[in-house]
Protein backbone atom coordinates (compact mmCIF):
# COMPACT_ATOMS: atom_id res chain seq x y z
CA UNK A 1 211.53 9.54 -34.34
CA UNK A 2 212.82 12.67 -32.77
CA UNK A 3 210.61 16.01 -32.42
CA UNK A 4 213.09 17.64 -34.14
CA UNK A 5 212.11 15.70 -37.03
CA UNK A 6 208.54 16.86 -36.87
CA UNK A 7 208.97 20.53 -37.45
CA UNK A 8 210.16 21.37 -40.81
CA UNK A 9 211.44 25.07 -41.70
CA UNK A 10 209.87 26.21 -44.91
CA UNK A 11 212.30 28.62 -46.49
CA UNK A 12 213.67 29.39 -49.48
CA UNK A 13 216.33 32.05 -50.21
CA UNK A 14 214.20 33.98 -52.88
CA UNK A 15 211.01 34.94 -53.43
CA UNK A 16 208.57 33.41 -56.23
CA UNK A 17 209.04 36.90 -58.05
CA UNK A 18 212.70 37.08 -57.70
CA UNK A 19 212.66 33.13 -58.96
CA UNK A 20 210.49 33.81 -61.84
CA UNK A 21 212.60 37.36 -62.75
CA UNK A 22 215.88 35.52 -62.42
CA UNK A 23 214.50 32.48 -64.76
CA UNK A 24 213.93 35.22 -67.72
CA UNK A 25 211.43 32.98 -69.26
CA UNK A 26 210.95 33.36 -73.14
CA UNK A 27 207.69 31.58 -74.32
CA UNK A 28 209.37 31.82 -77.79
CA UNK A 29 211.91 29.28 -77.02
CA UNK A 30 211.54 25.81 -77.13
CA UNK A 31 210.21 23.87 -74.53
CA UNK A 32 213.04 21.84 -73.42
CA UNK A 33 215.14 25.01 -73.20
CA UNK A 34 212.50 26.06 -70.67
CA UNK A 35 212.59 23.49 -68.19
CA UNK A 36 216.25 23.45 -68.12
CA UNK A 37 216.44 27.07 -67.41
CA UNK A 38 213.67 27.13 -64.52
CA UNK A 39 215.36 23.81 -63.27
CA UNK A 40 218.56 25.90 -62.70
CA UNK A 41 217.14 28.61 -61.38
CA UNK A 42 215.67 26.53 -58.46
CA UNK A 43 218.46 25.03 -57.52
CA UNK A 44 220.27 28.30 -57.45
CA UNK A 45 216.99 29.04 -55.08
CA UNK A 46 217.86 26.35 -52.54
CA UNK A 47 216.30 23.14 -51.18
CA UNK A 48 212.39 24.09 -50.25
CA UNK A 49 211.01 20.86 -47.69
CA UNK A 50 207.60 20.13 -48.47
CA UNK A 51 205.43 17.96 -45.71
CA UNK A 52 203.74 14.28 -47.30
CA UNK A 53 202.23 11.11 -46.47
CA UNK A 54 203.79 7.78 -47.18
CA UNK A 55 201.30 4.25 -47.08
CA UNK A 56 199.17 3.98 -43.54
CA UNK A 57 201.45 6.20 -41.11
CA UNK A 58 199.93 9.27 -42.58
CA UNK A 59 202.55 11.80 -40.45
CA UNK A 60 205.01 14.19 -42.07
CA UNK A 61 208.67 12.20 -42.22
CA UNK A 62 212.01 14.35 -42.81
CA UNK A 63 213.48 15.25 -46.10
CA UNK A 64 216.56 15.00 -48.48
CA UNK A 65 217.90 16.66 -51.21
CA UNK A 66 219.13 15.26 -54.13
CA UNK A 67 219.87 15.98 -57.74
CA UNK A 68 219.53 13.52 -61.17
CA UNK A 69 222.52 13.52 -62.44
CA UNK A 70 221.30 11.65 -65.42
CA UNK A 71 218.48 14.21 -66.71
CA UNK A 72 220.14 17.54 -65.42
CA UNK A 73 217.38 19.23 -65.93
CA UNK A 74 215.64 19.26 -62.65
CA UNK A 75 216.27 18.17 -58.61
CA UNK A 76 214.69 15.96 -56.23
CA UNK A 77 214.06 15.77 -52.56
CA UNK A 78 213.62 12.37 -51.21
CA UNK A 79 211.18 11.90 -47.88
CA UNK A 80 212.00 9.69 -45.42
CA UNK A 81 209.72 6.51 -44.90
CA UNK A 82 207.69 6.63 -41.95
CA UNK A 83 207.55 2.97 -41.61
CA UNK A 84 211.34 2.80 -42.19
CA UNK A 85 213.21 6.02 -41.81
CA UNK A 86 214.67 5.35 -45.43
CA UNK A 87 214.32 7.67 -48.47
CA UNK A 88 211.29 7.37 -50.93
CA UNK A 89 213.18 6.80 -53.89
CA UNK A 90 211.15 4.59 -55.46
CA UNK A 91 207.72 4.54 -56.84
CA UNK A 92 204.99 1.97 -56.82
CA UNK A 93 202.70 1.93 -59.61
CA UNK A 94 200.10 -0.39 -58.14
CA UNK A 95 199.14 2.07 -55.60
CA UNK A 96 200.40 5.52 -57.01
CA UNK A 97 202.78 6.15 -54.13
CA UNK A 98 206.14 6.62 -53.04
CA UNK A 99 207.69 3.72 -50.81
CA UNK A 100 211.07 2.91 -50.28
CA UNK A 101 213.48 -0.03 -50.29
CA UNK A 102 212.33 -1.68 -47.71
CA UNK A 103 208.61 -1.76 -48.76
CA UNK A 104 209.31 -2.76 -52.24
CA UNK A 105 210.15 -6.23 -50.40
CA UNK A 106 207.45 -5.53 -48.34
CA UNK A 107 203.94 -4.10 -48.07
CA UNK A 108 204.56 -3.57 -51.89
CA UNK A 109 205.79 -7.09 -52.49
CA UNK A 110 204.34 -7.95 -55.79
CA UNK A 111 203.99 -4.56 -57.08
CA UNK A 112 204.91 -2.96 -60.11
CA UNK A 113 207.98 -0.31 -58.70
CA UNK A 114 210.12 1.98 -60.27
CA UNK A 115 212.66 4.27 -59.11
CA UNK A 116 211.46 7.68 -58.30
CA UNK A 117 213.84 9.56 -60.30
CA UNK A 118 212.86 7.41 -63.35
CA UNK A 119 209.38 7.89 -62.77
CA UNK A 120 210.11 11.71 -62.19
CA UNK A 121 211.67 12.15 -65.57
CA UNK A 122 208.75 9.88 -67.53
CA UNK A 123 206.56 12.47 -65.84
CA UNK A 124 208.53 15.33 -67.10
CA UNK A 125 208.98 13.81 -70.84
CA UNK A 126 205.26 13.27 -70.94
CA UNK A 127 204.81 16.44 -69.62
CA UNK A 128 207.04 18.33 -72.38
CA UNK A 129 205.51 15.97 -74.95
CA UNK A 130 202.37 17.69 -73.76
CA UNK A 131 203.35 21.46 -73.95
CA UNK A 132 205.04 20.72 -77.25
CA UNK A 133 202.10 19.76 -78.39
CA UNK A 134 199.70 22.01 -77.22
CA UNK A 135 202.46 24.52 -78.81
CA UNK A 136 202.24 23.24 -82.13
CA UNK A 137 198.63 23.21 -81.80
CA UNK A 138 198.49 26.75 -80.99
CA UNK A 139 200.74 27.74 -83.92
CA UNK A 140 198.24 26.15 -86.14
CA UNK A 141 195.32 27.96 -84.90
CA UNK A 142 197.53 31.18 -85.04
CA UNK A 143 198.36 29.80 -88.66
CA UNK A 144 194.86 29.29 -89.45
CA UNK A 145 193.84 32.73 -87.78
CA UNK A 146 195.83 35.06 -90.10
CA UNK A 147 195.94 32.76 -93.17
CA UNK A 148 193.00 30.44 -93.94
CA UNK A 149 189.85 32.75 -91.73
CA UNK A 150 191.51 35.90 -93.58
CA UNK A 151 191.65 34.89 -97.09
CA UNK A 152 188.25 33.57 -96.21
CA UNK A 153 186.91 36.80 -95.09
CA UNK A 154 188.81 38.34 -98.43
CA UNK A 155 187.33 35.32 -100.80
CA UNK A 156 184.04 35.71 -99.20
CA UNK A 157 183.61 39.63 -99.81
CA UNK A 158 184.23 38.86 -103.11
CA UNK A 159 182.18 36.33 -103.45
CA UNK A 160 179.14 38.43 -101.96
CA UNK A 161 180.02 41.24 -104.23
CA UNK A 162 179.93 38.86 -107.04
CA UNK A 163 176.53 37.38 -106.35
CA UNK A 164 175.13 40.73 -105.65
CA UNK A 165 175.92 42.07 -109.02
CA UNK A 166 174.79 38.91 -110.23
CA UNK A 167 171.32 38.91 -108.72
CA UNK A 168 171.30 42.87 -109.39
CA UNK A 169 171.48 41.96 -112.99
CA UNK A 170 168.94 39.07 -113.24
CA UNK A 171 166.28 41.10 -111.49
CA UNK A 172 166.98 44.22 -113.69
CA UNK A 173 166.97 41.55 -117.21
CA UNK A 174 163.75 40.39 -115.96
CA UNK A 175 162.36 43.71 -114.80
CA UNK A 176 163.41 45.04 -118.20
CA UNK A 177 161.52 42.26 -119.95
CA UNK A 178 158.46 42.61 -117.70
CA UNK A 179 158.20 46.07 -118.39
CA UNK A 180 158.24 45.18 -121.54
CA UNK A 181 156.17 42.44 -121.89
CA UNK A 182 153.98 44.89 -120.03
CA UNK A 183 153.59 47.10 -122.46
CA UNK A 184 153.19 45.15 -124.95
CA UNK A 185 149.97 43.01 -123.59
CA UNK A 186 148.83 46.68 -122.47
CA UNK A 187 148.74 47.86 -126.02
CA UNK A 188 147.51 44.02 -127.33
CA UNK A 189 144.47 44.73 -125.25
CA UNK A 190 144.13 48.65 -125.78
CA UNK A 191 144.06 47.60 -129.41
CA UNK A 192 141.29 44.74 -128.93
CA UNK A 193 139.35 47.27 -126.70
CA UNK A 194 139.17 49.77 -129.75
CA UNK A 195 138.73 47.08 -132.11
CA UNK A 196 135.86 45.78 -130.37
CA UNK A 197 134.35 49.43 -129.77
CA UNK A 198 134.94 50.03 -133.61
CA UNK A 199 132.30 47.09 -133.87
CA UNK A 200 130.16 48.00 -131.65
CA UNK A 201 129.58 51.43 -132.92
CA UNK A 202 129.27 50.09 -136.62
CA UNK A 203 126.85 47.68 -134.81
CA UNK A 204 124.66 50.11 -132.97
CA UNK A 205 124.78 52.51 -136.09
CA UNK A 206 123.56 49.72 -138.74
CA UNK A 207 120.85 48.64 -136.24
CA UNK A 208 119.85 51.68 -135.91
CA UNK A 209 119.54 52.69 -139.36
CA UNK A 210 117.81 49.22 -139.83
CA UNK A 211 115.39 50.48 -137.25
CA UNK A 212 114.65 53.51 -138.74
CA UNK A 213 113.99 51.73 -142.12
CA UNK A 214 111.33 49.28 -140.55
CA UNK A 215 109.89 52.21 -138.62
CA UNK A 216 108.96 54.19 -142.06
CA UNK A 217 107.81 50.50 -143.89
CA UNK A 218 105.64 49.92 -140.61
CA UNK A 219 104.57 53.40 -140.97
CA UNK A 220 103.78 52.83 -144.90
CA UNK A 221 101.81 49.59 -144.68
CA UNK A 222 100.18 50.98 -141.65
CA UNK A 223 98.70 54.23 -143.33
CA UNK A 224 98.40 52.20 -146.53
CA UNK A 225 95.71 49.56 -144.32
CA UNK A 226 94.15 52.43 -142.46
CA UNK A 227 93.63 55.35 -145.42
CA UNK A 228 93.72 53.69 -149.07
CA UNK A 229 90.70 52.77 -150.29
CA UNK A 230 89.77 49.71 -151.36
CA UNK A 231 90.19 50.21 -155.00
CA UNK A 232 93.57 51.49 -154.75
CA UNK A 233 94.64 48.81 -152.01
CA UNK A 234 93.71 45.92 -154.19
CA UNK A 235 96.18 47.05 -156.95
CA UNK A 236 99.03 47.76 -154.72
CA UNK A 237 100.17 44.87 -154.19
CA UNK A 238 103.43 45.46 -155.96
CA UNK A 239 104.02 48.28 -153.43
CA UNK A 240 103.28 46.37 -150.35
CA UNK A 241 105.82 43.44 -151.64
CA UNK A 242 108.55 45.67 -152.37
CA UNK A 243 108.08 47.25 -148.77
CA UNK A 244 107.78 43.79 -147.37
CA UNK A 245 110.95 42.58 -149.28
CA UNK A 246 112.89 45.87 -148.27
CA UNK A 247 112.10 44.62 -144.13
CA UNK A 248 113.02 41.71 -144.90
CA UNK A 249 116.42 42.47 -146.08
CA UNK A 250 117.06 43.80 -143.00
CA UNK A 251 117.49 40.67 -141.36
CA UNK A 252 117.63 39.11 -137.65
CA UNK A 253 120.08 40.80 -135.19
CA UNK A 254 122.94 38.16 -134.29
CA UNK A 255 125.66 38.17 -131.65
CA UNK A 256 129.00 37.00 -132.25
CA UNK A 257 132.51 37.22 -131.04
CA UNK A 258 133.82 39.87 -132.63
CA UNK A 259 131.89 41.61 -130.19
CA UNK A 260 133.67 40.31 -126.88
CA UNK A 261 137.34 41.11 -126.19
CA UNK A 262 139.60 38.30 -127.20
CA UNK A 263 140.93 37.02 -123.85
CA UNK A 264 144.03 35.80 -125.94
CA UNK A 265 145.17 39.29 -126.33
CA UNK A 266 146.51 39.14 -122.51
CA UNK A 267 148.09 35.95 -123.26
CA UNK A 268 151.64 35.55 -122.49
CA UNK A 269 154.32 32.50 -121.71
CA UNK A 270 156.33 34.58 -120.13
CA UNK A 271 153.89 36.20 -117.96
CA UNK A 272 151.88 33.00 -117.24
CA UNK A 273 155.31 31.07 -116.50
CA UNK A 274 156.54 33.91 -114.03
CA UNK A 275 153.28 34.09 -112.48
CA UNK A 276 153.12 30.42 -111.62
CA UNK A 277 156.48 30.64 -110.45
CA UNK A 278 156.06 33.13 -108.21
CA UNK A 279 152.56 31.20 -106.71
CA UNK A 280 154.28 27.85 -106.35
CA UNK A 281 157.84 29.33 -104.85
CA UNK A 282 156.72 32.50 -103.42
CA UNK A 283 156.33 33.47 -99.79
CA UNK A 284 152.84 32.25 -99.43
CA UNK A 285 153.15 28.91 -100.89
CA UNK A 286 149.57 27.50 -100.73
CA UNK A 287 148.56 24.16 -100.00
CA UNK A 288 145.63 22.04 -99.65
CA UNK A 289 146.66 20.04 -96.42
CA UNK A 290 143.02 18.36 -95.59
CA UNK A 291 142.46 17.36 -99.40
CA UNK A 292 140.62 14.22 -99.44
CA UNK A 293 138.92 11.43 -101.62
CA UNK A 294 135.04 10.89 -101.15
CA UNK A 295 134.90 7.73 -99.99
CA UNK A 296 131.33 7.87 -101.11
CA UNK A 297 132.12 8.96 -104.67
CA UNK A 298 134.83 6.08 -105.61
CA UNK A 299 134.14 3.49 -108.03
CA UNK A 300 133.57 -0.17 -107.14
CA UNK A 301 136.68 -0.64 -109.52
CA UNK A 302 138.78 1.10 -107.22
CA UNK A 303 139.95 0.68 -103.54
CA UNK A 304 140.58 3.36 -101.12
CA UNK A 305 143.06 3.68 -98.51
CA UNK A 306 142.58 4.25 -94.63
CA UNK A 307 143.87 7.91 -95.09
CA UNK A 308 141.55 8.24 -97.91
CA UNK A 309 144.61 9.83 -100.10
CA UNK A 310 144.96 6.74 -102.25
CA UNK A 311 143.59 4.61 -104.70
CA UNK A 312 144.33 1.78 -106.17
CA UNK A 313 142.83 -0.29 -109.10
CA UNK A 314 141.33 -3.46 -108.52
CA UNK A 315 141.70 -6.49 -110.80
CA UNK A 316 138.01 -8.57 -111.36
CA UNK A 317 138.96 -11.04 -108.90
CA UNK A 318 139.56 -8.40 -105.74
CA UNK A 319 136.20 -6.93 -106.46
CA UNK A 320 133.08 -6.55 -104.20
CA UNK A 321 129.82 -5.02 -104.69
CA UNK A 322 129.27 -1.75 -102.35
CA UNK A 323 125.81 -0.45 -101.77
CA UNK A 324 124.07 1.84 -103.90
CA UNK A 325 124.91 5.69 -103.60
CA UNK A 326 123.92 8.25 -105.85
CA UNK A 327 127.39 9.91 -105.39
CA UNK A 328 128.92 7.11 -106.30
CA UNK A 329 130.81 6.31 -109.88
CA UNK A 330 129.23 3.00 -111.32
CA UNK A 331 130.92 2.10 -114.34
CA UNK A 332 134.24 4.50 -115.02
CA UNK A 333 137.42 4.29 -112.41
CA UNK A 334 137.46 7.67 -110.80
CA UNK A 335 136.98 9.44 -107.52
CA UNK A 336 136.49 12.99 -106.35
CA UNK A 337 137.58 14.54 -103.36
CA UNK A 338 136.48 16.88 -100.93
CA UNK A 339 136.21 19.76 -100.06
CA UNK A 340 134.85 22.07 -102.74
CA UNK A 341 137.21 24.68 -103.83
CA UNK A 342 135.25 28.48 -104.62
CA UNK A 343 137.83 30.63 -103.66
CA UNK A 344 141.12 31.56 -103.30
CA UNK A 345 144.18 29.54 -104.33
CA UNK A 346 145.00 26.18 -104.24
CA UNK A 347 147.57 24.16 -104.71
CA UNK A 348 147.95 19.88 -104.29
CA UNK A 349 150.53 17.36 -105.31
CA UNK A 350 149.53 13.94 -106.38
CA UNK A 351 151.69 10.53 -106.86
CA UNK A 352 151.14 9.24 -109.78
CA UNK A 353 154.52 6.63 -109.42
CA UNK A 354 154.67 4.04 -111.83
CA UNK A 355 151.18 4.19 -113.21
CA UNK A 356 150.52 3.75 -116.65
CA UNK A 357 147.14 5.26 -116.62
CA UNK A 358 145.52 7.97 -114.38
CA UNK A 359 143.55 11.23 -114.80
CA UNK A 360 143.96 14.04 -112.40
CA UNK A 361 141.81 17.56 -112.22
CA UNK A 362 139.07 19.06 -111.50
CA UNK A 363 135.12 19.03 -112.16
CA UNK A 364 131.86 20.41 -111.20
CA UNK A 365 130.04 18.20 -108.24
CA UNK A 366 127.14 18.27 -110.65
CA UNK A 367 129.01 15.69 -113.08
CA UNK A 368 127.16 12.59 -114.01
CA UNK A 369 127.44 9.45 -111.75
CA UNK A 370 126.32 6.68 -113.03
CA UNK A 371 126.60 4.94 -116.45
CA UNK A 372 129.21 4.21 -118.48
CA UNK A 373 128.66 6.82 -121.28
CA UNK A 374 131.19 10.79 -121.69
CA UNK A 375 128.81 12.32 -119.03
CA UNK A 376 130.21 10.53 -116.07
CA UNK A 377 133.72 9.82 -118.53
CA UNK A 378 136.33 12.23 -117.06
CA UNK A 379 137.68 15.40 -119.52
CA UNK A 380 134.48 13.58 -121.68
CA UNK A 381 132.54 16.45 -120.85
CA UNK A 382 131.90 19.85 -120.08
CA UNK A 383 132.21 19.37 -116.16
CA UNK A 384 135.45 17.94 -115.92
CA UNK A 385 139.29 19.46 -116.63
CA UNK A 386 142.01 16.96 -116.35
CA UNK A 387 145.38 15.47 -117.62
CA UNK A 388 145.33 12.24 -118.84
CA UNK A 389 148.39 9.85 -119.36
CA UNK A 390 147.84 6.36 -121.28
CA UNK A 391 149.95 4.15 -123.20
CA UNK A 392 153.12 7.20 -122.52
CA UNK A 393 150.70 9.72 -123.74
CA UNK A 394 149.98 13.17 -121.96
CA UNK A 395 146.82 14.92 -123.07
CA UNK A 396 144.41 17.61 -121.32
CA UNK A 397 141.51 16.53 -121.81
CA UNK A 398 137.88 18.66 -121.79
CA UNK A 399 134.54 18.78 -123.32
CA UNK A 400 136.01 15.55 -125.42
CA UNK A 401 138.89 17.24 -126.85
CA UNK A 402 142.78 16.09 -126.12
CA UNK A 403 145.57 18.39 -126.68
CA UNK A 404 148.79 16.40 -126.74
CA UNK A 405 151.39 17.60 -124.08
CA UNK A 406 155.17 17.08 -124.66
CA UNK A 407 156.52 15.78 -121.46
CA UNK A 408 160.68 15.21 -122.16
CA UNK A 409 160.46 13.34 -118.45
CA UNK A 410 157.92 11.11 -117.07
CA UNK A 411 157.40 12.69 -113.67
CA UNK A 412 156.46 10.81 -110.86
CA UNK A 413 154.31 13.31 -109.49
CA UNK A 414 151.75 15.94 -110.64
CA UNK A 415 151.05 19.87 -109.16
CA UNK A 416 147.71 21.17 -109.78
CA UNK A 417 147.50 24.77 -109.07
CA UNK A 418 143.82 26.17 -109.01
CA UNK A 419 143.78 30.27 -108.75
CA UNK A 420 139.81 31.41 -108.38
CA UNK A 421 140.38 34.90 -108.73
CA UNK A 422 142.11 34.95 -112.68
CA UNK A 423 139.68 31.47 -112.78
CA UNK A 424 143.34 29.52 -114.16
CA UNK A 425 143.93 25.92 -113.60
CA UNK A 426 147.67 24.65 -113.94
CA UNK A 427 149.14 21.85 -114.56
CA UNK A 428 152.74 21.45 -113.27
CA UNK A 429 155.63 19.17 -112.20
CA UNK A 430 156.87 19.78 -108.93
CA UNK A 431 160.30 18.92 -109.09
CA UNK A 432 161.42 21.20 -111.61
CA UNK A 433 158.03 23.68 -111.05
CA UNK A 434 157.50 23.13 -114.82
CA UNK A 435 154.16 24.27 -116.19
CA UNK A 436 152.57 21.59 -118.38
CA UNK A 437 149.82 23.15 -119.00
CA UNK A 438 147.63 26.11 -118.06
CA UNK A 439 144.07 26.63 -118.49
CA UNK A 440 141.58 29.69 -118.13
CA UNK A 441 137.82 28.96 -117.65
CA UNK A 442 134.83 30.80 -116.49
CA UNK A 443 134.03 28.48 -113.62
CA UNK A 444 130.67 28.70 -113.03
CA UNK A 445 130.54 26.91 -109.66
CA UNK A 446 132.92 25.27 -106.95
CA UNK A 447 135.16 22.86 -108.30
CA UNK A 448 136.44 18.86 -106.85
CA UNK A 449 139.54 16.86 -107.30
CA UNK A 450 138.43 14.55 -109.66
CA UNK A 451 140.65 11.85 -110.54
CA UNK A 452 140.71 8.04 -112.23
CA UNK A 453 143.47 5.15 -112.64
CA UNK A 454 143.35 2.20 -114.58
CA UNK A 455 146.76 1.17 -113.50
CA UNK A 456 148.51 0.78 -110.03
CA UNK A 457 147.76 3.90 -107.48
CA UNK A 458 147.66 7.10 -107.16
CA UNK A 459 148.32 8.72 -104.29
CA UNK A 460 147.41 12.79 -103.04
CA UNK A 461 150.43 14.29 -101.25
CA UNK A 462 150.19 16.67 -98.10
């Protein structure tokens, strides 16, 4: 190989800006239409030789120029094997290089080869398949731009608008019935407070006129004993037991209810319902998170769990004697759980599943233990609060009175919602935040979880 071989003269007759100005490029028209024109326009430019490598010599060979005839879209320039001095027109796709005729036969003996110009223009179809496609993708996102994202934004402002008017109008129908529902409790209890002032005052003024009357018959039968002889004393007798009978007719001094305000005048569905509402779905949701059975407290006809949130009725056979404990429940299913509750608001879910007979609520700590009799007999007594279901029956159940509950479901759980302050218990279903009942008590000291089952588990959710 001759040295003038090694030195190739990098020309071209035009500039890259004068190429690219006389091309006249519109990204409008089709792809194909694209590479033809910019194909023309370099050969117009003239033959540019551009240095490679070919297999192991790895030194720059000589170049020629040729066109495809068969595409007519674009030129070629052919090296010059380094190996052979023959063109590289043809390709080996074993080792992604160009080789010529000779080492197809040769060091490429075996190979998968095709001719360069072939491989070229499978290069250049994938490549348009390419651009067309990232073109068509493009004219969907510019589709999607200005169609779908802008009758979006239009759909959603309406939308918003919508809702806002919607939830504008809810809050002022509710508003407008609180306000009303306000002043009508307001007036229910202005009218009990006057009611029970009327009473009072006709109270005080009878008692006081029935004081005044025994004051003058003390007075009587005192000057009578003191000052009337004994004569005249002996036949007064019909005196004395008219006075006597007049003191008597006064009678004993009683209190009753008429003299306490009615705590039924503030009562109100809609006010309790939106009130428990807004405890259970509020911002401050409470919760009871380290709510607990008393292991000590549960009945030898009852197992407890590990976690000490469930229990579980035992059937005669499963059964063991446990050790005496005075906090313990001796003859009637239930448990309590700790801790106390004093203050506040609280608020616990419990499982009830499949069971077919449970009790969950509250009592007092001071409840009766042991024996089988109402005292230690859950909602039996005046210590304990709780709903009972048995045989598809739900009941609240206190001081040994049941008031039937219409439950349309069977939920699997139960919400008890215990607010100190207004001294309310609730009774709810969680899923649907449905008040089942609602209790208000004078709670005279901290309350437990008290519950029993006869049936499966029950289980208190954290």
């Amino acid at each position: 190989m001759t040295e003038e071989f090694t030195n190739c003269d990098l020309t071209c007759s035009s500039t890259p800006e004068e190429t690219l100005n006389s091309t006249n490029v519109d990204f409008e028209q089709p792809i194909f239409s694209m590479l033809a024109g910019g194909m023309k326009a370099q050969q117009q430019a003239g033959p540019v030789a551009c240095p490679s490598t070919c297999g192991g010599g790895g030194a720059t060979s000589p170049t020629a120029t040729t066109s495809d005839t068969e595409s007519g879209i674009f030129s070629v320039e052919y090296e010059l094997c380094v190996d052979h001095e023959s063109e590289l027109e043809w390709f080996c796709n074993t080792e992604q290089k160009l080789i010529c005729s000779h080492c197809s036969t040769g060091s490429c003996h075996g190979h998968t080869v095709t001719r360069l110009a072939s491989r070229v223009t499978a290069v250049r179809n994938q490549l348009v398949d390419v651009c067309e496609k990232i073109q068509l993708q493009a004219l969907r996102i510019e589709k999607f731009i200005d169609q779908t994202l802008t009758a979006k934004e239009q759909k959603l402002q309406t939308a918003a608008c919508k809702t806002r008017e919607q939830v504008l109008a809810q809050i002022s129908a509710t508003r407008e019935a609180l306000e009303e529902e306000e002043q009508r409790l307001l007036e229910e209890v202005q009218r009990e407070e006057e009611r029970v002032e009327q009473c009072l005052l006709t109270q005080r003024a009878h008692w006081k006129q029935a004081l005044t009357s025994l004051s003058q018959t003390r007075s009587r039968l005192v000057q009578m004993l003191t000052h009337t002889p004994d004569a005249q004393l002996a036949i007064s007798a019909q005196e004395i037991a008219e006075r006597v009978e007049v003191s008597e007719g006064v009678g004993e001094p009683c209190d009753t209810d008429q003299l306490n305000l009615n705590p039924a005048c503030s009562d109100s569905k809609l006010l309790r319902g939106l009130w428990a509402t807004a405890l259970l779905l509020g911002p401050n949701v409470y919760g009871s998170t380290h709510l607990k059975f008393d292991e000590r407290t549960v009945s030898p006809l009852l197992s407890l769990s590990d976690d000490l949130c469930t229990l579980t009725f035992l059937h005669k056979k499963t059964r063991e004697s446990l050790p005496y404990d005075p906090a313990r429940f001796d003859s009637w299913p239930n448990a309590l759980g700790s801790p106390s509750m004093s203050s506040g608001t609280y608020s616990w879910v419990v499982n009830v599943g499949q069971s077919c007979a449970f009790k969950v609520g509250v009592c007092y700590a001071s409840i009766e233990r042991k024996g089988s009799g109402n005292d230690a007999r859950l909602g039996y007594n005046s210590q304990s609060w709780v709903l009972s279901h048995y045989d598809g029956d739900y009941s609240y159940c206190h001081a040994g009175k049941n008031v039937p509950l219409q439950v349309v479901k069977r939920p699997q759980r139960i919400g008890l919602l215990l607010d100190w302050l207004s001294q309310t218990l609730l009774f709810y279903e969680p899923d649907s935040n449905a008040v089942l009942y609602s209790v208000t008590e004078q709670f005279s000291s901290p309350l437990l979880l008290a519950c029993a089952v006869t049936d499966r588990s029950i289980t208190i959710l954290h």
